[in-house]
C-alpha atoms as a PDB file:
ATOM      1  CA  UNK A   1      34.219 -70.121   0.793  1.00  0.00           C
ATOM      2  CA  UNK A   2      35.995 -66.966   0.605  1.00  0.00           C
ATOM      3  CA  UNK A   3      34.265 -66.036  -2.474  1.00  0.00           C
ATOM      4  CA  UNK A   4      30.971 -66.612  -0.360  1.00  0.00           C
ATOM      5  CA  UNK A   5      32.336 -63.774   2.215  1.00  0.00           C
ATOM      6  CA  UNK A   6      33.819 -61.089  -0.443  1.00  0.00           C
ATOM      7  CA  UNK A   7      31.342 -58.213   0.264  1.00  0.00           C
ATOM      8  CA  UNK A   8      29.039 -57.003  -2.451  1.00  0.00           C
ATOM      9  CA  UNK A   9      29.772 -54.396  -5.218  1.00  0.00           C
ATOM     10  CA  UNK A  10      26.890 -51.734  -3.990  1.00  0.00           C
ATOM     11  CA  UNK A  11      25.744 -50.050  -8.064  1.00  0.00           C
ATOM     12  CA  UNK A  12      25.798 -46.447  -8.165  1.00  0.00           C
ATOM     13  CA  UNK A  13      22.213 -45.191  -8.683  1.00  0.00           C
ATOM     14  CA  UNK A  14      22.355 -42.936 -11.798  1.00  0.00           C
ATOM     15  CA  UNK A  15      20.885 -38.987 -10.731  1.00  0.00           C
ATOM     16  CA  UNK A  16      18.449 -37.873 -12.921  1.00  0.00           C
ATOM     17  CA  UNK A  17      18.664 -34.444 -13.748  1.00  0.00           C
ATOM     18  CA  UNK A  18      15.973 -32.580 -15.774  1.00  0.00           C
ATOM     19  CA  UNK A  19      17.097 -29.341 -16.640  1.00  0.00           C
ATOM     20  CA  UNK A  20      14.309 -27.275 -17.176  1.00  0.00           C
ATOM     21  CA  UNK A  21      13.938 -23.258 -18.357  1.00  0.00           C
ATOM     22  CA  UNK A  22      11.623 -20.814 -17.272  1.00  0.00           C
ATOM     23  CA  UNK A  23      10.116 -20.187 -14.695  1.00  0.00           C
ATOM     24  CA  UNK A  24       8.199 -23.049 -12.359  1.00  0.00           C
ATOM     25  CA  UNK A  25       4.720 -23.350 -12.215  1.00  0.00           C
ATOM     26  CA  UNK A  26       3.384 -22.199  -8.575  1.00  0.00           C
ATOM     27  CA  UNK A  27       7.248 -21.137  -7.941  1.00  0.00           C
ATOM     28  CA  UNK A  28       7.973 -18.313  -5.862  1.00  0.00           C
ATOM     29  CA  UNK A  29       6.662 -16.732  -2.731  1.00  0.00           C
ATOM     30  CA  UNK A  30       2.752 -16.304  -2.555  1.00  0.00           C
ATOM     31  CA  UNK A  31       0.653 -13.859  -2.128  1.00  0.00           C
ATOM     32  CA  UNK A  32      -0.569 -12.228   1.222  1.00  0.00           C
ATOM     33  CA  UNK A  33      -3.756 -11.339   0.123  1.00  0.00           C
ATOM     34  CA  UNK A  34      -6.289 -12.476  -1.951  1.00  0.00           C
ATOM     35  CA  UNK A  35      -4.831 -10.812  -4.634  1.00  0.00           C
ATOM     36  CA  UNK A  36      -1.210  -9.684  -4.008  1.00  0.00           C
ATOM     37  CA  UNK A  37      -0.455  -6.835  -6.921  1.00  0.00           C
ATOM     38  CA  UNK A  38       2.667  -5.255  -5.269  1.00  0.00           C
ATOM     39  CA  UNK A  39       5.790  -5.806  -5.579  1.00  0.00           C
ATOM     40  CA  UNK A  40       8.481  -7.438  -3.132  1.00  0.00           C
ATOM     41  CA  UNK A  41      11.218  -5.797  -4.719  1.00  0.00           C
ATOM     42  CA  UNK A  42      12.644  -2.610  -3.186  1.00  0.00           C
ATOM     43  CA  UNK A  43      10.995   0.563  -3.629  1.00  0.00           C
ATOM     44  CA  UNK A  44      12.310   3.643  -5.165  1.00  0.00           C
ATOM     45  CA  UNK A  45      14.792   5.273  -2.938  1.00  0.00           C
ATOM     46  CA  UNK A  46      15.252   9.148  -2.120  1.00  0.00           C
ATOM     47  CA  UNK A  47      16.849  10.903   0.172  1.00  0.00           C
ATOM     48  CA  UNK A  48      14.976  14.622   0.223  1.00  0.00           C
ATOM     49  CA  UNK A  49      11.837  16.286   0.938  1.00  0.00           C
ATOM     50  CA  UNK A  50       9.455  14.150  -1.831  1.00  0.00           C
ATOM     51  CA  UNK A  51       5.824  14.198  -2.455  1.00  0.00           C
ATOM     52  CA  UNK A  52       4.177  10.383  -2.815  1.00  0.00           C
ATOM     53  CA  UNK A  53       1.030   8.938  -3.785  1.00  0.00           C
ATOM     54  CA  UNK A  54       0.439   6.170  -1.488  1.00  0.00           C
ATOM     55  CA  UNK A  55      -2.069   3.013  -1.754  1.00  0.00           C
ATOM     56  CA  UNK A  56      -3.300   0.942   1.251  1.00  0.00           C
ATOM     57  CA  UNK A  57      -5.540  -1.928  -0.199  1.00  0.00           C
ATOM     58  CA  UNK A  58      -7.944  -3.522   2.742  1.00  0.00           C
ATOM     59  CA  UNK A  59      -8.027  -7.415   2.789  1.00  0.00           C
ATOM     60  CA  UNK A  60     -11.582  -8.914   1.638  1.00  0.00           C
ATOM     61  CA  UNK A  61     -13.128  -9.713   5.088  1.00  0.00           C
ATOM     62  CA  UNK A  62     -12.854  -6.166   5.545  1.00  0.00           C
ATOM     63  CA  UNK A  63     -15.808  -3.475   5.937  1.00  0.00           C
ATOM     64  CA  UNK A  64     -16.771  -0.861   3.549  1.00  0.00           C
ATOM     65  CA  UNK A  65     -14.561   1.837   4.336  1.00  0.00           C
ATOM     66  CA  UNK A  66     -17.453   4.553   3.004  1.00  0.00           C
ATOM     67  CA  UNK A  67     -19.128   3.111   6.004  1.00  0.00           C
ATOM     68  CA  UNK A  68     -19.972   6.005   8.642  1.00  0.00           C
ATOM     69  CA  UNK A  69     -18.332   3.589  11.298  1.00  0.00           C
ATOM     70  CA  UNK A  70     -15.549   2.364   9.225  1.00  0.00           C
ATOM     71  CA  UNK A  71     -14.379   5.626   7.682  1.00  0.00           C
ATOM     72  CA  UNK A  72     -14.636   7.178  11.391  1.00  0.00           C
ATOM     73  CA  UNK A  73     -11.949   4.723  12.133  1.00  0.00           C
ATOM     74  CA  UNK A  74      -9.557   5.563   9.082  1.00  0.00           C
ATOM     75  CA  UNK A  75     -10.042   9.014   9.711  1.00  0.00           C
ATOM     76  CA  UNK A  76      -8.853   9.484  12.727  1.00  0.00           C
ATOM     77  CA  UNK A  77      -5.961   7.113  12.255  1.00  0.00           C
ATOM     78  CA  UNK A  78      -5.120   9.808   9.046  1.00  0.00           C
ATOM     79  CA  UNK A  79      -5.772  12.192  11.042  1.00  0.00           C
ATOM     80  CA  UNK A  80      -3.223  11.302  13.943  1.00  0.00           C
ATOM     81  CA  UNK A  81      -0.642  10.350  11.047  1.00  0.00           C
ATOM     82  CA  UNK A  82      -0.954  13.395   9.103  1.00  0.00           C
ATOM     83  CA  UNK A  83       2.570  14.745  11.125  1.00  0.00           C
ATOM     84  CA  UNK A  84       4.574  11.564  11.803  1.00  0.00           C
ATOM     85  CA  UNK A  85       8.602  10.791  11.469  1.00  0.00           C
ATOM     86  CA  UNK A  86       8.653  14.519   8.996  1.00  0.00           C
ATOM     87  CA  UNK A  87       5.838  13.129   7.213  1.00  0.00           C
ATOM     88  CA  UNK A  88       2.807  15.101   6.108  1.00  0.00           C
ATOM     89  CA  UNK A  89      -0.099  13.813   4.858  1.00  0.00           C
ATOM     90  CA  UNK A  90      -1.540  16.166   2.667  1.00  0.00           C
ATOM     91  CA  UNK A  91      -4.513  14.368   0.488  1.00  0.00           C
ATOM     92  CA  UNK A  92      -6.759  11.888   0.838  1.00  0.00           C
ATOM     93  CA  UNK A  93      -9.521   9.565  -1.038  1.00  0.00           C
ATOM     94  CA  UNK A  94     -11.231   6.631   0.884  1.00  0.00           C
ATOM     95  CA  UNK A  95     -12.555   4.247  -1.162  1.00  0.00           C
ATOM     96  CA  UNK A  96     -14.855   0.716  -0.471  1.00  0.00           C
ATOM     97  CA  UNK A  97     -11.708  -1.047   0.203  1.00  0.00           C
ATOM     98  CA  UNK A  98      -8.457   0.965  -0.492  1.00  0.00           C
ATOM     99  CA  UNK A  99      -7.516   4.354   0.794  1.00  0.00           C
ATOM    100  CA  UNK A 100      -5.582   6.686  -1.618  1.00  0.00           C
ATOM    101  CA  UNK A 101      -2.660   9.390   0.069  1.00  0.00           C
ATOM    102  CA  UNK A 102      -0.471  12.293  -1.141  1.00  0.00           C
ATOM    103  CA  UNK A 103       2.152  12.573   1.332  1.00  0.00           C
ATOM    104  CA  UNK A 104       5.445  14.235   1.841  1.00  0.00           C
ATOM    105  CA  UNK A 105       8.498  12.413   3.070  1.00  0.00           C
ATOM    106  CA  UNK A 106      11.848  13.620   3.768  1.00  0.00           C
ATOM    107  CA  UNK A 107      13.387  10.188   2.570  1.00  0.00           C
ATOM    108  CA  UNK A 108      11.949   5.650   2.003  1.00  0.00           C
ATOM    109  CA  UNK A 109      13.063   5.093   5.408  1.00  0.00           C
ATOM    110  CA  UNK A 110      10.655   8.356   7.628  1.00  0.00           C
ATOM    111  CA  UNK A 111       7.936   7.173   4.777  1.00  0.00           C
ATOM    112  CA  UNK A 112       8.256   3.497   6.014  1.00  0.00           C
ATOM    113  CA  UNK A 113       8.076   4.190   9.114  1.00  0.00           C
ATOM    114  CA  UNK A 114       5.005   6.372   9.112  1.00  0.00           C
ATOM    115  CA  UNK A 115       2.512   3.535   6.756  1.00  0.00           C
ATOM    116  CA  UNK A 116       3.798   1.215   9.012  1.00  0.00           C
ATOM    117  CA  UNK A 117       2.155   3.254  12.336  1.00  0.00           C
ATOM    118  CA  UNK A 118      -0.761   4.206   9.929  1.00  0.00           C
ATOM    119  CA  UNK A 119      -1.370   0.761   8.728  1.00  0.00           C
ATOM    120  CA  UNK A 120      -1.008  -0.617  12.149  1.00  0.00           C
ATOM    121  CA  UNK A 121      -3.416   1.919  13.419  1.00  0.00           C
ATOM    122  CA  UNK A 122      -5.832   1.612  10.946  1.00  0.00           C
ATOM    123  CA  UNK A 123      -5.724  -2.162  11.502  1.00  0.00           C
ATOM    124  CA  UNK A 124      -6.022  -2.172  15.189  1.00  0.00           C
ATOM    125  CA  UNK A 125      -9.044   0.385  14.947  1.00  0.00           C
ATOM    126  CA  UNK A 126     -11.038  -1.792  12.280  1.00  0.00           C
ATOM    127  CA  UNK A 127     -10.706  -5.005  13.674  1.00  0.00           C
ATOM    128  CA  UNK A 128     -11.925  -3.770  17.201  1.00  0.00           C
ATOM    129  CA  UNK A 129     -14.645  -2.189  15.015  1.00  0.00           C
ATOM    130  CA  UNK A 130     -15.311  -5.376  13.560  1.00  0.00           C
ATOM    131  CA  UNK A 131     -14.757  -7.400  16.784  1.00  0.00           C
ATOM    132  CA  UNK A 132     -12.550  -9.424  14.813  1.00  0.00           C
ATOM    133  CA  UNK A 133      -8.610 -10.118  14.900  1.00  0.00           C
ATOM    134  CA  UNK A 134      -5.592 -10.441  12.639  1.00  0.00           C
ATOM    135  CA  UNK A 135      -4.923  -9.225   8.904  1.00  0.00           C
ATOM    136  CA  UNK A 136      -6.460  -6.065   7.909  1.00  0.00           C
ATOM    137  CA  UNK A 137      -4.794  -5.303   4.966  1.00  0.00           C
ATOM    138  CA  UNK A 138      -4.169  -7.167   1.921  1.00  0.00           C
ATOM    139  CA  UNK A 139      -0.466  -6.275   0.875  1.00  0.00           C
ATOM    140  CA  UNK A 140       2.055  -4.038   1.305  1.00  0.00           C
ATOM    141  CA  UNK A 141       2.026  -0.406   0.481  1.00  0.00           C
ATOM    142  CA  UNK A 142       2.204   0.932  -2.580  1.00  0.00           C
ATOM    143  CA  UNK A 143       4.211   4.162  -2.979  1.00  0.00           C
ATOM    144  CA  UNK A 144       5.029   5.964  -6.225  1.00  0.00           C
ATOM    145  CA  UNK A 145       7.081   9.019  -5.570  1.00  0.00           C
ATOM    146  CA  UNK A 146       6.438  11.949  -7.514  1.00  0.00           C
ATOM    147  CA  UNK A 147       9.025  13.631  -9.199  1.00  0.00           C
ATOM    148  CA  UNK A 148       7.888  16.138 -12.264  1.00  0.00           C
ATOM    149  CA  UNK A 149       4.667  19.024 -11.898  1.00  0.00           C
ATOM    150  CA  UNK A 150       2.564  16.691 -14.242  1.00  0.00           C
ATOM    151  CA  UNK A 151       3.076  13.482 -11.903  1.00  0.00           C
ATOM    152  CA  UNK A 152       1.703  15.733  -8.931  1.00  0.00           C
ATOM    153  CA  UNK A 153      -0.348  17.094 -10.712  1.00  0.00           C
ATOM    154  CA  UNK A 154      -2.129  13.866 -12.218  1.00  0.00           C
ATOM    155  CA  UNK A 155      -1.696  12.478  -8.619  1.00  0.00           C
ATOM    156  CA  UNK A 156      -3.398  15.065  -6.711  1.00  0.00           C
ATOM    157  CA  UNK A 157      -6.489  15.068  -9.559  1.00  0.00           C
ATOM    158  CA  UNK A 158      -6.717  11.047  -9.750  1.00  0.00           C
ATOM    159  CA  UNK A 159      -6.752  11.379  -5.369  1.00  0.00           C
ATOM    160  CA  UNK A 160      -9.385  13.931  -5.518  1.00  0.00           C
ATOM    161  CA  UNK A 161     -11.567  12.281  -7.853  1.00  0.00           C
ATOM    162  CA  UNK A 162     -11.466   8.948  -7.965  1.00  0.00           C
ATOM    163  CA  UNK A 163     -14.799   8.114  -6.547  1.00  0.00           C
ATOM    164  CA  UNK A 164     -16.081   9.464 -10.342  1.00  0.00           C
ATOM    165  CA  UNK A 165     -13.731   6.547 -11.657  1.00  0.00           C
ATOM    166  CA  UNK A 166     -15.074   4.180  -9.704  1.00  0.00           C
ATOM    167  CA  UNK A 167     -18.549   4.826  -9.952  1.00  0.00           C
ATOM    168  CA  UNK A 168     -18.855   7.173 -12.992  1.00  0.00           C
ATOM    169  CA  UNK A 169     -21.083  10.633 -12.541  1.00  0.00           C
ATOM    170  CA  UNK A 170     -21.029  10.639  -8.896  1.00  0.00           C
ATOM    171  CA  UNK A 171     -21.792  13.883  -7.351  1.00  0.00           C
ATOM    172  CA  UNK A 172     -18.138  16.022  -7.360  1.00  0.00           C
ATOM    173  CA  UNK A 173     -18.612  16.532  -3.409  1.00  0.00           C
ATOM    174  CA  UNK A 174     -17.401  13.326  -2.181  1.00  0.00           C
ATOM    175  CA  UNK A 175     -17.529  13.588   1.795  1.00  0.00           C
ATOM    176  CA  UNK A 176     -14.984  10.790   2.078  1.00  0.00           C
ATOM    177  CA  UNK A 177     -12.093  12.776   0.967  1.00  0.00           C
ATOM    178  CA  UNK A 178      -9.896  15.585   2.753  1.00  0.00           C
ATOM    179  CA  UNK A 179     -11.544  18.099   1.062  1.00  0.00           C
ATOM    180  CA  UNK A 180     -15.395  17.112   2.825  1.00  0.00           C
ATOM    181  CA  UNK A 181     -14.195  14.404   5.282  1.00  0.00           C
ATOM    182  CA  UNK A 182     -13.428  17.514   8.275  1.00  0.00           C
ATOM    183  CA  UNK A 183     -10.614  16.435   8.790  1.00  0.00           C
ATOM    184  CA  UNK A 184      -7.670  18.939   8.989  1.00  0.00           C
ATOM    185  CA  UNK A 185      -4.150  18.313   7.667  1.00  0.00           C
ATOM    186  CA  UNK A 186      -1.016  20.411   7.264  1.00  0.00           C
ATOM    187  CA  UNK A 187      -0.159  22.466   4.126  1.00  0.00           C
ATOM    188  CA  UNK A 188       1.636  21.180   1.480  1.00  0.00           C
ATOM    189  CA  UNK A 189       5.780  22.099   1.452  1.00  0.00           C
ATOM    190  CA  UNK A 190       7.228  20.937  -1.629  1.00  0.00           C
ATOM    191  CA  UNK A 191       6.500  23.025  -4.650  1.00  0.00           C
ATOM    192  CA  UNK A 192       5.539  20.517  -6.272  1.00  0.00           C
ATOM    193  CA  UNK A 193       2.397  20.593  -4.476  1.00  0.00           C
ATOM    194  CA  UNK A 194       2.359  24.247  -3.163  1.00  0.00           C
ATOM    195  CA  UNK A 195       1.717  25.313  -7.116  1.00  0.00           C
ATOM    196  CA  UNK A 196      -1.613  26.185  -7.754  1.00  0.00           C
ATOM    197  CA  UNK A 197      -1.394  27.036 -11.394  1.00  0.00           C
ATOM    198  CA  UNK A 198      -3.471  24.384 -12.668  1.00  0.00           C
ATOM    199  CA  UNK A 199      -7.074  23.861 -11.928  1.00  0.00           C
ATOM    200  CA  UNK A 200      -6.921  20.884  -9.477  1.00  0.00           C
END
């Protein structure tokens, strides 16, 4: 009878463990956009006056910017930004669906600050344009600051002419660019950018 009552031995369920290497397939966070090509890891840092070639990327629902209504929209949003948080904007390039910048920034956090009013801007202003709501832009920002005279220099060319790379032998007045669009922004203050040495 007692032997009837003695409690059973509960087995110990053996864990299973499946070590594998490498990384996991679908691991990680996901992208925003369609397709998410920048990076989540933190951007350069500096702490003095810089110049930086920017790159907003528009999500796919979005209008052509080369639209006459769209690009009205972006270019007054540029247009208010060009002097924000000690950041000039100095170049521009409006594409179909990104929007290249030179700017200058006194340090990552005043540049932060001012894409983040831009982008908001520019999102606000195209989705009332669209009468839509919600995500305008694909991804971050993408920022690479420009350090040596042949980084500006390549920067400033590639902003200034990038509808020929896109389209090959387009005419080489593109009206979608600060140097047609109208629209008038400060003068450069780095050297960097103030040389005018090379043919640009």
């Amino acid at each position: 009878m007692l032997n009837q009552m003695r409690p059973r031995r509960t087995r110990q369920l053996e864990l299973r463990w499946h070590p594998r290497g490498g990384k996991r397939k679908n691991a990680g966070r996901k992208p925003k956009g369609d397709k998410s090509g920048v990076s989540h890891l933190q951007r350069p840092q500096f702490a003095r006056l810089l110049p930086v070639h920017v790159t907003l990327r528009m999500a796919g629902h979005v209008y052509d910017l080369r639209c006459r209504r769209a690009f009205s929209v972006v270019g007054r949003a540029i247009a208010v930004a060009a002097e924000r948080f000690a950041v000039t904007v100095v170049q521009f390039s409006v594409q179909g669906n990104h929007v290249h910048l030179v700017v200058e920034a006194p340090s990552t956090a005043a540049m932060s600050r001012a894409m983040q009013g831009l982008s908001i801007r520019v999102a606000k202003g195209l989705n009332r344009m669209m009468h839509r709501r919600g995500r305008v832009l694909a991804d971050r920002y993408h920022a690479h600051v420009l350090r040596t005279p042949a980084e500006a220099r390549n920067a400033i060319v590639y902003v200034r002419h990038n509808r020929q790379r896109h389209v090959g032998g387009a005419a080489r007045v593109d009206p979608y660019t600060s140097e047609h669009a109208g629209v008038v922004l400060p003068e450069a203050r780095t050297w960097l950018l103030r040389a005018r040495g090379d043919p640009w």
